[in-house]
PDB file of N, CA and C in Angstrom:
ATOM      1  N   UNK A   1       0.850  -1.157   0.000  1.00  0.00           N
ATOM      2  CA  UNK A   1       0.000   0.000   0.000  1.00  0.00           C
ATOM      3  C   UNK A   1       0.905   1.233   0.000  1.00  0.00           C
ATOM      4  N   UNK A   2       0.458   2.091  -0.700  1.00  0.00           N
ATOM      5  CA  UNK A   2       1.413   3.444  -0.801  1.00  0.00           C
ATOM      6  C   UNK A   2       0.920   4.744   0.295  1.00  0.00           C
ATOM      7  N   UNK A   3       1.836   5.076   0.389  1.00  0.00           N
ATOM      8  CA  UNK A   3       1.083   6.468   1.153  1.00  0.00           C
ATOM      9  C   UNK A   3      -0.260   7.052   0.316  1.00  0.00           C
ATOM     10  N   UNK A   4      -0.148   7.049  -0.301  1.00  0.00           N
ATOM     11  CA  UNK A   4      -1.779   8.129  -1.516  1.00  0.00           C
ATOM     12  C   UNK A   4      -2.511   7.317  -0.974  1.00  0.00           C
ATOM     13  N   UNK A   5      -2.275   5.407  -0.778  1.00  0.00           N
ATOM     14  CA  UNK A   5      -3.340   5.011  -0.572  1.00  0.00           C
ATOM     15  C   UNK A   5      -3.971   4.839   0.509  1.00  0.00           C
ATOM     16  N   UNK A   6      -2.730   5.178   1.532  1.00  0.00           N
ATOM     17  CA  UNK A   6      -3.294   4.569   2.780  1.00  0.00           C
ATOM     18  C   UNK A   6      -3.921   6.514   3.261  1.00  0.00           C
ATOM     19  N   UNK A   7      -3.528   7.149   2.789  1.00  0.00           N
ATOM     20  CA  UNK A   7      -3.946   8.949   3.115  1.00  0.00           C
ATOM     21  C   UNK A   7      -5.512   8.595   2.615  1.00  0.00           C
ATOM     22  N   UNK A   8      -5.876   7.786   1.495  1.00  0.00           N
ATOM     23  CA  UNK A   8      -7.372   7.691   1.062  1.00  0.00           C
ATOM     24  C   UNK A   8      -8.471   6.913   1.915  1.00  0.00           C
ATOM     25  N   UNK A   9      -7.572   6.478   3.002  1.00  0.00           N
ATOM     26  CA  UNK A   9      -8.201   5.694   4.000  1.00  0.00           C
ATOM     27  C   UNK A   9      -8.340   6.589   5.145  1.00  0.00           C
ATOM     28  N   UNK A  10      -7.876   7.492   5.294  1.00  0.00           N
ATOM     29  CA  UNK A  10      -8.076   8.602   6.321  1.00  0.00           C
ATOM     30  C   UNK A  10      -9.406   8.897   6.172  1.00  0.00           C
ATOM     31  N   UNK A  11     -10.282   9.277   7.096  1.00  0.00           N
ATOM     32  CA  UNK A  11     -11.111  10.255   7.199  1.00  0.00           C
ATOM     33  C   UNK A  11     -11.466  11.367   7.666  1.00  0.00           C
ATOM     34  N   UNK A  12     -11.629  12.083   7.006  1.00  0.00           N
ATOM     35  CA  UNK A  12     -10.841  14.002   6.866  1.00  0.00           C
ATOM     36  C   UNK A  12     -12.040  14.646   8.292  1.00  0.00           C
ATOM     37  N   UNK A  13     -11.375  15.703   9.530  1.00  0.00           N
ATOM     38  CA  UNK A  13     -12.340  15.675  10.143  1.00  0.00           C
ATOM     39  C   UNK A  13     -13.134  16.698   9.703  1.00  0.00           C
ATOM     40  N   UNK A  14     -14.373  16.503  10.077  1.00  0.00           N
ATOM     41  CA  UNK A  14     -15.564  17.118   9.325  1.00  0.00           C
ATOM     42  C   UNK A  14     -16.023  17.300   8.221  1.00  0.00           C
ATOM     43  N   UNK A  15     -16.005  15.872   7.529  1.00  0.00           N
ATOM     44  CA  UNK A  15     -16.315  15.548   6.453  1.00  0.00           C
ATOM     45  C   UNK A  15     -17.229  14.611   6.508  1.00  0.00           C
ATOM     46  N   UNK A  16     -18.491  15.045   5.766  1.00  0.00           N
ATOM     47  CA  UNK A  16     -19.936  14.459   5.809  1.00  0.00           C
ATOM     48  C   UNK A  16     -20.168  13.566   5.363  1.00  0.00           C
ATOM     49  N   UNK A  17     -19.074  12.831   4.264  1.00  0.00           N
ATOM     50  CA  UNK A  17     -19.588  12.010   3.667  1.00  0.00           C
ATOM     51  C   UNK A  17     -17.953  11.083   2.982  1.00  0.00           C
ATOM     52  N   UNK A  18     -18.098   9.507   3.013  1.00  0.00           N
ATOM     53  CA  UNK A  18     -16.795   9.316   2.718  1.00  0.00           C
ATOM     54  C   UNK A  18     -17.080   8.442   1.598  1.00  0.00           C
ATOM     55  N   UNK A  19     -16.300   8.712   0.800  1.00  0.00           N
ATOM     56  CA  UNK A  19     -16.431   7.908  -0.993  1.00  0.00           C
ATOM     57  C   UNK A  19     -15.285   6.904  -0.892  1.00  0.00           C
ATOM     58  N   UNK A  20     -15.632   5.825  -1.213  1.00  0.00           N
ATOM     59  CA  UNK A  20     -14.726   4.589  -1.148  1.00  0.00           C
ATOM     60  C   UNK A  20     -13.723   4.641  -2.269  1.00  0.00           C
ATOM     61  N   UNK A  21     -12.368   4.397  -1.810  1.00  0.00           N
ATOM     62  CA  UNK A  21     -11.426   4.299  -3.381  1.00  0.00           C
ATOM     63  C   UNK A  21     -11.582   3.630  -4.041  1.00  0.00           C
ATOM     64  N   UNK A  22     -10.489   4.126  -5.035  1.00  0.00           N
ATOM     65  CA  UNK A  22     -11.360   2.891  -6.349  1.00  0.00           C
ATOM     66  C   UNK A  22     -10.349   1.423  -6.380  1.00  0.00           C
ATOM     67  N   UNK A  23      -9.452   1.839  -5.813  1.00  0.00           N
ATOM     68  CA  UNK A  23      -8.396   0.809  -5.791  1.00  0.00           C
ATOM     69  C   UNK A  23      -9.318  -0.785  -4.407  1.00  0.00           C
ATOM     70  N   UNK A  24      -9.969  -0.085  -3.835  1.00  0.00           N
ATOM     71  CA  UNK A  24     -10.440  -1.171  -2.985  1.00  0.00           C
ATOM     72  C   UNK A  24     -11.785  -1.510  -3.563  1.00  0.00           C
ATOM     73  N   UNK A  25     -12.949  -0.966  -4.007  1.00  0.00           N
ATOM     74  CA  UNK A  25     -13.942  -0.982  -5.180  1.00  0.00           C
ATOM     75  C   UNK A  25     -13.092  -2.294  -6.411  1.00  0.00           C
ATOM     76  N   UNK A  26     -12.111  -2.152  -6.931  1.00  0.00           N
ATOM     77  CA  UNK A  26     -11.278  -2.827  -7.951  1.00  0.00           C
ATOM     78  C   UNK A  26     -10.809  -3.831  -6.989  1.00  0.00           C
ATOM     79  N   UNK A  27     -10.074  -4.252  -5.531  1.00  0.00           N
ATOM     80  CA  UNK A  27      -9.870  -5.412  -5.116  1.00  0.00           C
ATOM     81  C   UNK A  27     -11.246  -5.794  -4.664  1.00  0.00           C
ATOM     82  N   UNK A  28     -11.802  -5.289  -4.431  1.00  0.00           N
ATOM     83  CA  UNK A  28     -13.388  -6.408  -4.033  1.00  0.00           C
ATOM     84  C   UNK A  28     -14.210  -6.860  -5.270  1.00  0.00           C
ATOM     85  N   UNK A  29     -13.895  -6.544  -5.961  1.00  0.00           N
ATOM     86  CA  UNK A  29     -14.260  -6.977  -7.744  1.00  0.00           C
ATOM     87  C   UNK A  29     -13.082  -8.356  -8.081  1.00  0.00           C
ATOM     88  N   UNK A  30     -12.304  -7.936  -7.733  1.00  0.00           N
ATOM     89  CA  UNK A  30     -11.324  -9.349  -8.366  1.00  0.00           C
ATOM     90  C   UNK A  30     -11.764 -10.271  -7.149  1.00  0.00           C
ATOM     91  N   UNK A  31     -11.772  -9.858  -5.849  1.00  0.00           N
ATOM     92  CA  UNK A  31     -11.887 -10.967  -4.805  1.00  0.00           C
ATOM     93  C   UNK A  31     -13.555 -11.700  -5.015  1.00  0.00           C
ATOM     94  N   UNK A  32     -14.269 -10.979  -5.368  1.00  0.00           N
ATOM     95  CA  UNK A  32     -15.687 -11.574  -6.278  1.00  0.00           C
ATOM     96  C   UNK A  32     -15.629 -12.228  -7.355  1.00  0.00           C
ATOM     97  N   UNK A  33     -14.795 -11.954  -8.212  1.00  0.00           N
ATOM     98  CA  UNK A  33     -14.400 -12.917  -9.676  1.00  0.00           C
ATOM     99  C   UNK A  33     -13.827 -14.224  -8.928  1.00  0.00           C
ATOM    100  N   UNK A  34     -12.500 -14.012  -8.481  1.00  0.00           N
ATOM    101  CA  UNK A  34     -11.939 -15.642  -7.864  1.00  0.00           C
ATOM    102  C   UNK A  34     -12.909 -16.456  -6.756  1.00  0.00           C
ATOM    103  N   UNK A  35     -13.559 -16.048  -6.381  1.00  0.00           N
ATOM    104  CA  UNK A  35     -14.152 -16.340  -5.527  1.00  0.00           C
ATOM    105  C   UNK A  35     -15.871 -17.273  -6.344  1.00  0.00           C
ATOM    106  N   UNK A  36     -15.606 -16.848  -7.069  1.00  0.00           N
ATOM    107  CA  UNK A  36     -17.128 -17.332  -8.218  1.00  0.00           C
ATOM    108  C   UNK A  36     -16.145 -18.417  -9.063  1.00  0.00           C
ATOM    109  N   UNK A  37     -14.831 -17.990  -9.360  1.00  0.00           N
ATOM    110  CA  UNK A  37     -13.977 -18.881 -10.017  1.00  0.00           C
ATOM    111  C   UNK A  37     -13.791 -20.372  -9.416  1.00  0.00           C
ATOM    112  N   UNK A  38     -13.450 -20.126  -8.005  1.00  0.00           N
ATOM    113  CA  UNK A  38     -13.439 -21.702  -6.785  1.00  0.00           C
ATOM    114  C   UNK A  38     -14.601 -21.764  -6.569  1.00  0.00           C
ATOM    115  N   UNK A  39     -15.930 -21.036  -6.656  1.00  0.00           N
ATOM    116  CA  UNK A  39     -17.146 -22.015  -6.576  1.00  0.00           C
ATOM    117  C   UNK A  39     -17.745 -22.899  -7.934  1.00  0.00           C
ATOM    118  N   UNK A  40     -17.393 -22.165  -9.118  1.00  0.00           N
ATOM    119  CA  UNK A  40     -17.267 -22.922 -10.609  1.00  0.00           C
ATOM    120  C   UNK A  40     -16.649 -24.643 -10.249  1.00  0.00           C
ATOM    121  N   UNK A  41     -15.346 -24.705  -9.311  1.00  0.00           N
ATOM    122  CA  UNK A  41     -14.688 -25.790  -9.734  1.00  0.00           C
ATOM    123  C   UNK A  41     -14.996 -27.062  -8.250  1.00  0.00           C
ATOM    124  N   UNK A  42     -15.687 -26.408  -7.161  1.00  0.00           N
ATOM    125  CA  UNK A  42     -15.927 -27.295  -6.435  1.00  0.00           C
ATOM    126  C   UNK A  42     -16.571 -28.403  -6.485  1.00  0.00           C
ATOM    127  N   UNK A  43     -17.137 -28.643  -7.575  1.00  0.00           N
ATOM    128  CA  UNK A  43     -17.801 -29.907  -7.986  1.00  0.00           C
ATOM    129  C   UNK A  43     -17.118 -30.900  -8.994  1.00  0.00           C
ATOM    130  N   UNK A  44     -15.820 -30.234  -9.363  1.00  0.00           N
ATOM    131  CA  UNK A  44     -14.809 -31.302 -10.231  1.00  0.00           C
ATOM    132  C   UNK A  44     -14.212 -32.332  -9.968  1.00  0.00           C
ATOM    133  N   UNK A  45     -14.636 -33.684 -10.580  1.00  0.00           N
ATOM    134  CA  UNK A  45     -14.018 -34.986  -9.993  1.00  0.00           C
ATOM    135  C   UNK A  45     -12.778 -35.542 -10.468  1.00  0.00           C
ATOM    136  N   UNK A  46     -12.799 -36.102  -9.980  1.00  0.00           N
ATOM    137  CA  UNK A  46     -10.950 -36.546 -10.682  1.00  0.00           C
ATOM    138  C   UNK A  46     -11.487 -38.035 -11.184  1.00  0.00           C
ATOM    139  N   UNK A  47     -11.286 -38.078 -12.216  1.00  0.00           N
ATOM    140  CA  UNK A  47     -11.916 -39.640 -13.002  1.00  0.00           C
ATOM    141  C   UNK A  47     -10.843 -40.381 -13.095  1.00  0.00           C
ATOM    142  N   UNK A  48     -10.981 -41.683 -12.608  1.00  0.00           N
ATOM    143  CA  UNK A  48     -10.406 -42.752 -12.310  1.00  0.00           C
ATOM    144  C   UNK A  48      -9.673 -43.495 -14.094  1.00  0.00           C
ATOM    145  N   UNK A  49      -8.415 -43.639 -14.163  1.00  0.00           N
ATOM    146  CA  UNK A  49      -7.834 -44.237 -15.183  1.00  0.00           C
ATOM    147  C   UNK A  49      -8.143 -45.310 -15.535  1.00  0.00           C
ATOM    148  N   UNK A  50      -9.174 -46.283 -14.917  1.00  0.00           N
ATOM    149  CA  UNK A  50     -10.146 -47.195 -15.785  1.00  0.00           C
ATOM    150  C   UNK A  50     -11.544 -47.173 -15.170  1.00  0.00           C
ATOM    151  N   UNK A  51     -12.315 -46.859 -16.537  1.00  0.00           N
ATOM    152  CA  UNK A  51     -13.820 -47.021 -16.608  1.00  0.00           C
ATOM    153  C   UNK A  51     -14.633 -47.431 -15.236  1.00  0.00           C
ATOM    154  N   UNK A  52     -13.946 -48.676 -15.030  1.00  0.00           N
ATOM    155  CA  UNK A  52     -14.875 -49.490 -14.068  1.00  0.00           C
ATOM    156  C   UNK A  52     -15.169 -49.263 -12.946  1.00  0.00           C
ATOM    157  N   UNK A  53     -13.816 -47.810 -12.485  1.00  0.00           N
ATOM    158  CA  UNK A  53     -13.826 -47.987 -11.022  1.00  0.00           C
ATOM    159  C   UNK A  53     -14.254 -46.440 -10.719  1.00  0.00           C
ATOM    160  N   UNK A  54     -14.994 -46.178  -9.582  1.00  0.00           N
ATOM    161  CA  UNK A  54     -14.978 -45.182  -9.257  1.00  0.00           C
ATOM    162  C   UNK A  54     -14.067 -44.143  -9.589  1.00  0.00           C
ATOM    163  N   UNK A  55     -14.672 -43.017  -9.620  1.00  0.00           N
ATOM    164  CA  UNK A  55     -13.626 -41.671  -9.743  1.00  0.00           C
ATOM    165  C   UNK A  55     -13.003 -41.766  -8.293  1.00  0.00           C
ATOM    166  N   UNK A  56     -11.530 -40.657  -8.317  1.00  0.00           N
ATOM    167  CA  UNK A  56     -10.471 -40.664  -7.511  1.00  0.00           C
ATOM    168  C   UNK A  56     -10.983 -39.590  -6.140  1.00  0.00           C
ATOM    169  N   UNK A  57     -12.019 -38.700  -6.647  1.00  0.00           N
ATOM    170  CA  UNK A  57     -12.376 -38.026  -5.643  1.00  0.00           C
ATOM    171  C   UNK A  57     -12.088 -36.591  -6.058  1.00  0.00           C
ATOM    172  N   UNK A  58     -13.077 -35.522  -5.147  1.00  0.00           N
ATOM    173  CA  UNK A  58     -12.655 -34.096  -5.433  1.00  0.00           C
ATOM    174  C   UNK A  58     -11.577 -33.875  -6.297  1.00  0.00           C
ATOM    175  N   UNK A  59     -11.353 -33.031  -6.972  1.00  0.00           N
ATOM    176  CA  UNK A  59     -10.402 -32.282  -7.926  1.00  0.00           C
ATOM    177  C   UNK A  59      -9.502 -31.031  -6.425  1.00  0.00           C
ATOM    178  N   UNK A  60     -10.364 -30.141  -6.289  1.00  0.00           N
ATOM    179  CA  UNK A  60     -10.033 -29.318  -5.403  1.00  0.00           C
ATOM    180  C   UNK A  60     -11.042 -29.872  -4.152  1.00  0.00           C
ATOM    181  N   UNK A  61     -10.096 -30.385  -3.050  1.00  0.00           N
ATOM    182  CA  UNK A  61     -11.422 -30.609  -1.795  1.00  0.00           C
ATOM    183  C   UNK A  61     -11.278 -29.733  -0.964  1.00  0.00           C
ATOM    184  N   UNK A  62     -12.354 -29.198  -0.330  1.00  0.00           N
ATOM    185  CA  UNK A  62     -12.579 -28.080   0.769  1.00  0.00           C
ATOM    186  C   UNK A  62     -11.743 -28.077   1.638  1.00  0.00           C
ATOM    187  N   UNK A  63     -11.005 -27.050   2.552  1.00  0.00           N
ATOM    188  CA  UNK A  63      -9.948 -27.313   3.329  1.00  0.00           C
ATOM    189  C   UNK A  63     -10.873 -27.807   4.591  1.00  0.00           C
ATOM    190  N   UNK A  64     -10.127 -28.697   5.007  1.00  0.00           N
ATOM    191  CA  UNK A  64     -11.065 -29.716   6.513  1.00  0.00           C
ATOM    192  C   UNK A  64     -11.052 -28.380   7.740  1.00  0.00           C
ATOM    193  N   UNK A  65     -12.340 -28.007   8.456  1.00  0.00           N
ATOM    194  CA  UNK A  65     -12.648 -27.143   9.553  1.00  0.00           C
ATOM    195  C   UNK A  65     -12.072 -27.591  10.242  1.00  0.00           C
ATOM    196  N   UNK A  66     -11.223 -26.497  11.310  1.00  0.00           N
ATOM    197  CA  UNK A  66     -10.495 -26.592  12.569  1.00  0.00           C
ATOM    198  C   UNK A  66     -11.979 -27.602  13.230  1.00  0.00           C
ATOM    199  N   UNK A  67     -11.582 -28.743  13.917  1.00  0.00           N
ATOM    200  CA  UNK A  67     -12.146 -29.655  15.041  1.00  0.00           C
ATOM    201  C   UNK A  67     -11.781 -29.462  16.146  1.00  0.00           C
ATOM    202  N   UNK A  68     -12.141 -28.198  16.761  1.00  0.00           N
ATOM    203  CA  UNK A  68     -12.039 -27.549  18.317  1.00  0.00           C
ATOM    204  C   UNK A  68     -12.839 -28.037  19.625  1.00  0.00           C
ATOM    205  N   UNK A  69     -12.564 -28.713  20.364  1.00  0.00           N
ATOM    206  CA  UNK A  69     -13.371 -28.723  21.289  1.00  0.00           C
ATOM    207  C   UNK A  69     -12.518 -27.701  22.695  1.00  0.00           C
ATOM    208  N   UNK A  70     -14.072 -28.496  23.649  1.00  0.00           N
ATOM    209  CA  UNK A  70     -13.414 -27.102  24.431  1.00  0.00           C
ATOM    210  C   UNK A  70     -12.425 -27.657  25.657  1.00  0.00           C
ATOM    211  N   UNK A  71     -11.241 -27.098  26.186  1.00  0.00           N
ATOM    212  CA  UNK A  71     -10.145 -27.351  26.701  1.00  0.00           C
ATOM    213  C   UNK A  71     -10.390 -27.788  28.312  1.00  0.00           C
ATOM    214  N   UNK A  72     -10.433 -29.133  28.237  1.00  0.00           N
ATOM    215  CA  UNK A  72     -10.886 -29.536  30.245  1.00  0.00           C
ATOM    216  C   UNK A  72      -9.918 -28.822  30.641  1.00  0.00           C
ATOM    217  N   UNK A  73     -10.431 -28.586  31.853  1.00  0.00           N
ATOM    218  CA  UNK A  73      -9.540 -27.977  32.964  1.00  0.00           C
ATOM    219  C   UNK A  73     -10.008 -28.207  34.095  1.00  0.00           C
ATOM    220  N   UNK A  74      -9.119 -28.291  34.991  1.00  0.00           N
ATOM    221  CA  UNK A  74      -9.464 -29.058  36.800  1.00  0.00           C
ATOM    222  C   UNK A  74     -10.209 -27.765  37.251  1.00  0.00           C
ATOM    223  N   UNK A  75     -11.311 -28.113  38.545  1.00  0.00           N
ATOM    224  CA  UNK A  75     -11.827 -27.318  38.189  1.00  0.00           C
ATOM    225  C   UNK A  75     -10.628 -26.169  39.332  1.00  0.00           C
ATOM    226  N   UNK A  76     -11.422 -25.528  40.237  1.00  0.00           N
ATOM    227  CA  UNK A  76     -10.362 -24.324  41.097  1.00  0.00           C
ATOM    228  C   UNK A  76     -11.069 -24.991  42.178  1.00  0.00           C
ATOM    229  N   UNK A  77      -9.370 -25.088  43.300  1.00  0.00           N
ATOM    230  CA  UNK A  77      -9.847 -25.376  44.526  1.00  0.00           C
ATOM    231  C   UNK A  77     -10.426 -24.013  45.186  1.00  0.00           C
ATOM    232  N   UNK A  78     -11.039 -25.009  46.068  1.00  0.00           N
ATOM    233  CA  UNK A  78     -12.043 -23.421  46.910  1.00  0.00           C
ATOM    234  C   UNK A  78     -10.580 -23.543  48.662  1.00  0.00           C
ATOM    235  N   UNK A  79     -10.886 -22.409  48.508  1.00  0.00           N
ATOM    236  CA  UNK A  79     -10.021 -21.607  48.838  1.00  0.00           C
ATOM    237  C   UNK A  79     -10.990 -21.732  50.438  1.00  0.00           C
ATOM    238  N   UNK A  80     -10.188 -21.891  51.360  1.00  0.00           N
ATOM    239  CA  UNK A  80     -10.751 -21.386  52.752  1.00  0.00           C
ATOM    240  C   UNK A  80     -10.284 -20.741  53.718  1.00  0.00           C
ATOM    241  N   UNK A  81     -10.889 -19.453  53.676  1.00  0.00           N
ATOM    242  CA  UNK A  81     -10.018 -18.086  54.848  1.00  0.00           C
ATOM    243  C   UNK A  81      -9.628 -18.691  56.001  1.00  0.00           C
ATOM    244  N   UNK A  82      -8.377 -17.823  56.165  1.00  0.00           N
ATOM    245  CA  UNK A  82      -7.525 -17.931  57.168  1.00  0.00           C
ATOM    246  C   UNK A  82      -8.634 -18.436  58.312  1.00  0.00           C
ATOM    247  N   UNK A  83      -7.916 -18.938  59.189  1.00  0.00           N
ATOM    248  CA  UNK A  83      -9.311 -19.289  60.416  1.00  0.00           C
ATOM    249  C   UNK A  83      -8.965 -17.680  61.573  1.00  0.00           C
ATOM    250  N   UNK A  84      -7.988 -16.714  61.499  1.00  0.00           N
ATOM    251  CA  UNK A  84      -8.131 -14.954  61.676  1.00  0.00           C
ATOM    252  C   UNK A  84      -8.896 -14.435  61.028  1.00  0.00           C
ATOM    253  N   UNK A  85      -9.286 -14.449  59.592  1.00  0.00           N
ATOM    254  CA  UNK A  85      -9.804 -13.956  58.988  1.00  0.00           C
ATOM    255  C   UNK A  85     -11.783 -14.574  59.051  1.00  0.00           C
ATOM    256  N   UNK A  86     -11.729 -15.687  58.949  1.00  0.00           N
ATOM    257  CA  UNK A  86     -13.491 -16.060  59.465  1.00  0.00           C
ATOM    258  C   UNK A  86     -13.724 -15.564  60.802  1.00  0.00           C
ATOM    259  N   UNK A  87     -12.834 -15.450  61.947  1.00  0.00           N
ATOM    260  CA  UNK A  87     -13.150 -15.086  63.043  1.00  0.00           C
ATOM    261  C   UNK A  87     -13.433 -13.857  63.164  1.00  0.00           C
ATOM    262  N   UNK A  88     -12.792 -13.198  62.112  1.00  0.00           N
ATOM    263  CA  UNK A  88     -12.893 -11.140  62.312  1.00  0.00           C
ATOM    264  C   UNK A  88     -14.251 -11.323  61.320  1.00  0.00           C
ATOM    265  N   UNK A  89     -14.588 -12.238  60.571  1.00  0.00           N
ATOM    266  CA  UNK A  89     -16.277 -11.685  59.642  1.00  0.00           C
ATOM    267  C   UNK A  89     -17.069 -12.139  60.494  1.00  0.00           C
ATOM    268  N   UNK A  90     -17.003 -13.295  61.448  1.00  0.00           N
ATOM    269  CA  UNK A  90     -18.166 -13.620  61.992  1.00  0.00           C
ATOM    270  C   UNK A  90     -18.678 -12.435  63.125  1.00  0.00           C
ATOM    271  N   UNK A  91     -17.251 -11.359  63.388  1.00  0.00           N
ATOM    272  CA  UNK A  91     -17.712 -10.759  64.699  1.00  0.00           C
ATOM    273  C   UNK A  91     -18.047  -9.739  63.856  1.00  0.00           C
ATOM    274  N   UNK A  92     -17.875  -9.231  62.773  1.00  0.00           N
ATOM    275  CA  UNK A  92     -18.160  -8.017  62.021  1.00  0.00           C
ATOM    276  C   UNK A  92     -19.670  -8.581  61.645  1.00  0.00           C
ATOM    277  N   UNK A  93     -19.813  -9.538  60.971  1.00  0.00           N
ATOM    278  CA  UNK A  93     -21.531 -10.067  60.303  1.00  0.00           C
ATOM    279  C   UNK A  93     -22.209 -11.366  61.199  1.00  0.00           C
ATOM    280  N   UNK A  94     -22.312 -10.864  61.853  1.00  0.00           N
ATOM    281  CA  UNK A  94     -22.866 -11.989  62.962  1.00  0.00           C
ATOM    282  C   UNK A  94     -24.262 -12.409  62.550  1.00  0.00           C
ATOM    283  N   UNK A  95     -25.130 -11.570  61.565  1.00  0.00           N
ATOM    284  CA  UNK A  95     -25.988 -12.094  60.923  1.00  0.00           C
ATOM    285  C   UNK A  95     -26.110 -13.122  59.729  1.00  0.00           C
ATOM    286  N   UNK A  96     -25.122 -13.277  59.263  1.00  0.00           N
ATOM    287  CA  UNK A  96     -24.409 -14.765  58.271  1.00  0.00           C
ATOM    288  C   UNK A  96     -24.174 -15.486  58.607  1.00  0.00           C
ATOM    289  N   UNK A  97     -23.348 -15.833  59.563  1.00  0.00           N
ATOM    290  CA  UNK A  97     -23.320 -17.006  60.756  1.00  0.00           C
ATOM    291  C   UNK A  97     -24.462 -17.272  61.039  1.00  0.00           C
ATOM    292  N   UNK A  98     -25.460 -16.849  61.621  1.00  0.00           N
ATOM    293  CA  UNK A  98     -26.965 -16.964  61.438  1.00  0.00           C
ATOM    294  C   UNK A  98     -28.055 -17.748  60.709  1.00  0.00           C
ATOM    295  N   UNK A  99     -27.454 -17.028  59.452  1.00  0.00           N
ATOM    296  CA  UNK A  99     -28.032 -17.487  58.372  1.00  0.00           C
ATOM    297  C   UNK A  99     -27.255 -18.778  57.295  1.00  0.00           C
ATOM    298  N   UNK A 100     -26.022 -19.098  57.912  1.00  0.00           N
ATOM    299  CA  UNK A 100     -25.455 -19.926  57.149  1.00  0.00           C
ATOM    300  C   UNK A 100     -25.485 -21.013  57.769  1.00  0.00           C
TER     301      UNK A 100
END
């Protein structure tokens, strides 16, 4: 990208209205052509060198989706306050003790 082009990506302040370049207008046109080009060929088989047997499979095959699952993890030990520290909440909230 050149400076002219990346200055056309600025947006000027107080300017009402912003007109898209033509240079990115022109890459989203080619990225629409190739893109119609690999959906043209996704159905091309690869034919097997004798008659009898099945074709070889896709020509171009889809790239295989990341297979993510989700990452176990132990869970978190529980944590239990200092036995100073339960003694200073029970005398501060003596109504939780109560209720617990």
């Amino acid at each position: 990208m050149t400076d002219q082009e990346r200055d056309q990506l600025t947006l000027a302040p107080g300017a009402e209205s912003y007109e898209t370049p033509e240079w990115i207008t022109r890459l989203a046109g080619e990225r629409r052509a190739v893109g119609e080009r690999l959906d043209e060929r996704k159905g091309v088989r690869v034919p097997s060198q004798d008659p009898d047997y099945e074709d070889q499979g896709e020509a171009w095959p889809a790239w295989p989706g990341r297979d993510r699952d989700a990452i176990l993890q132990p869970p978190k030990p529980q944590m239990q306050p200092a036995p100073a520290v339960a003694e200073r909440a029970a005398q501060a909230y003596p109504e939780r003790e109560a209720a617990g």
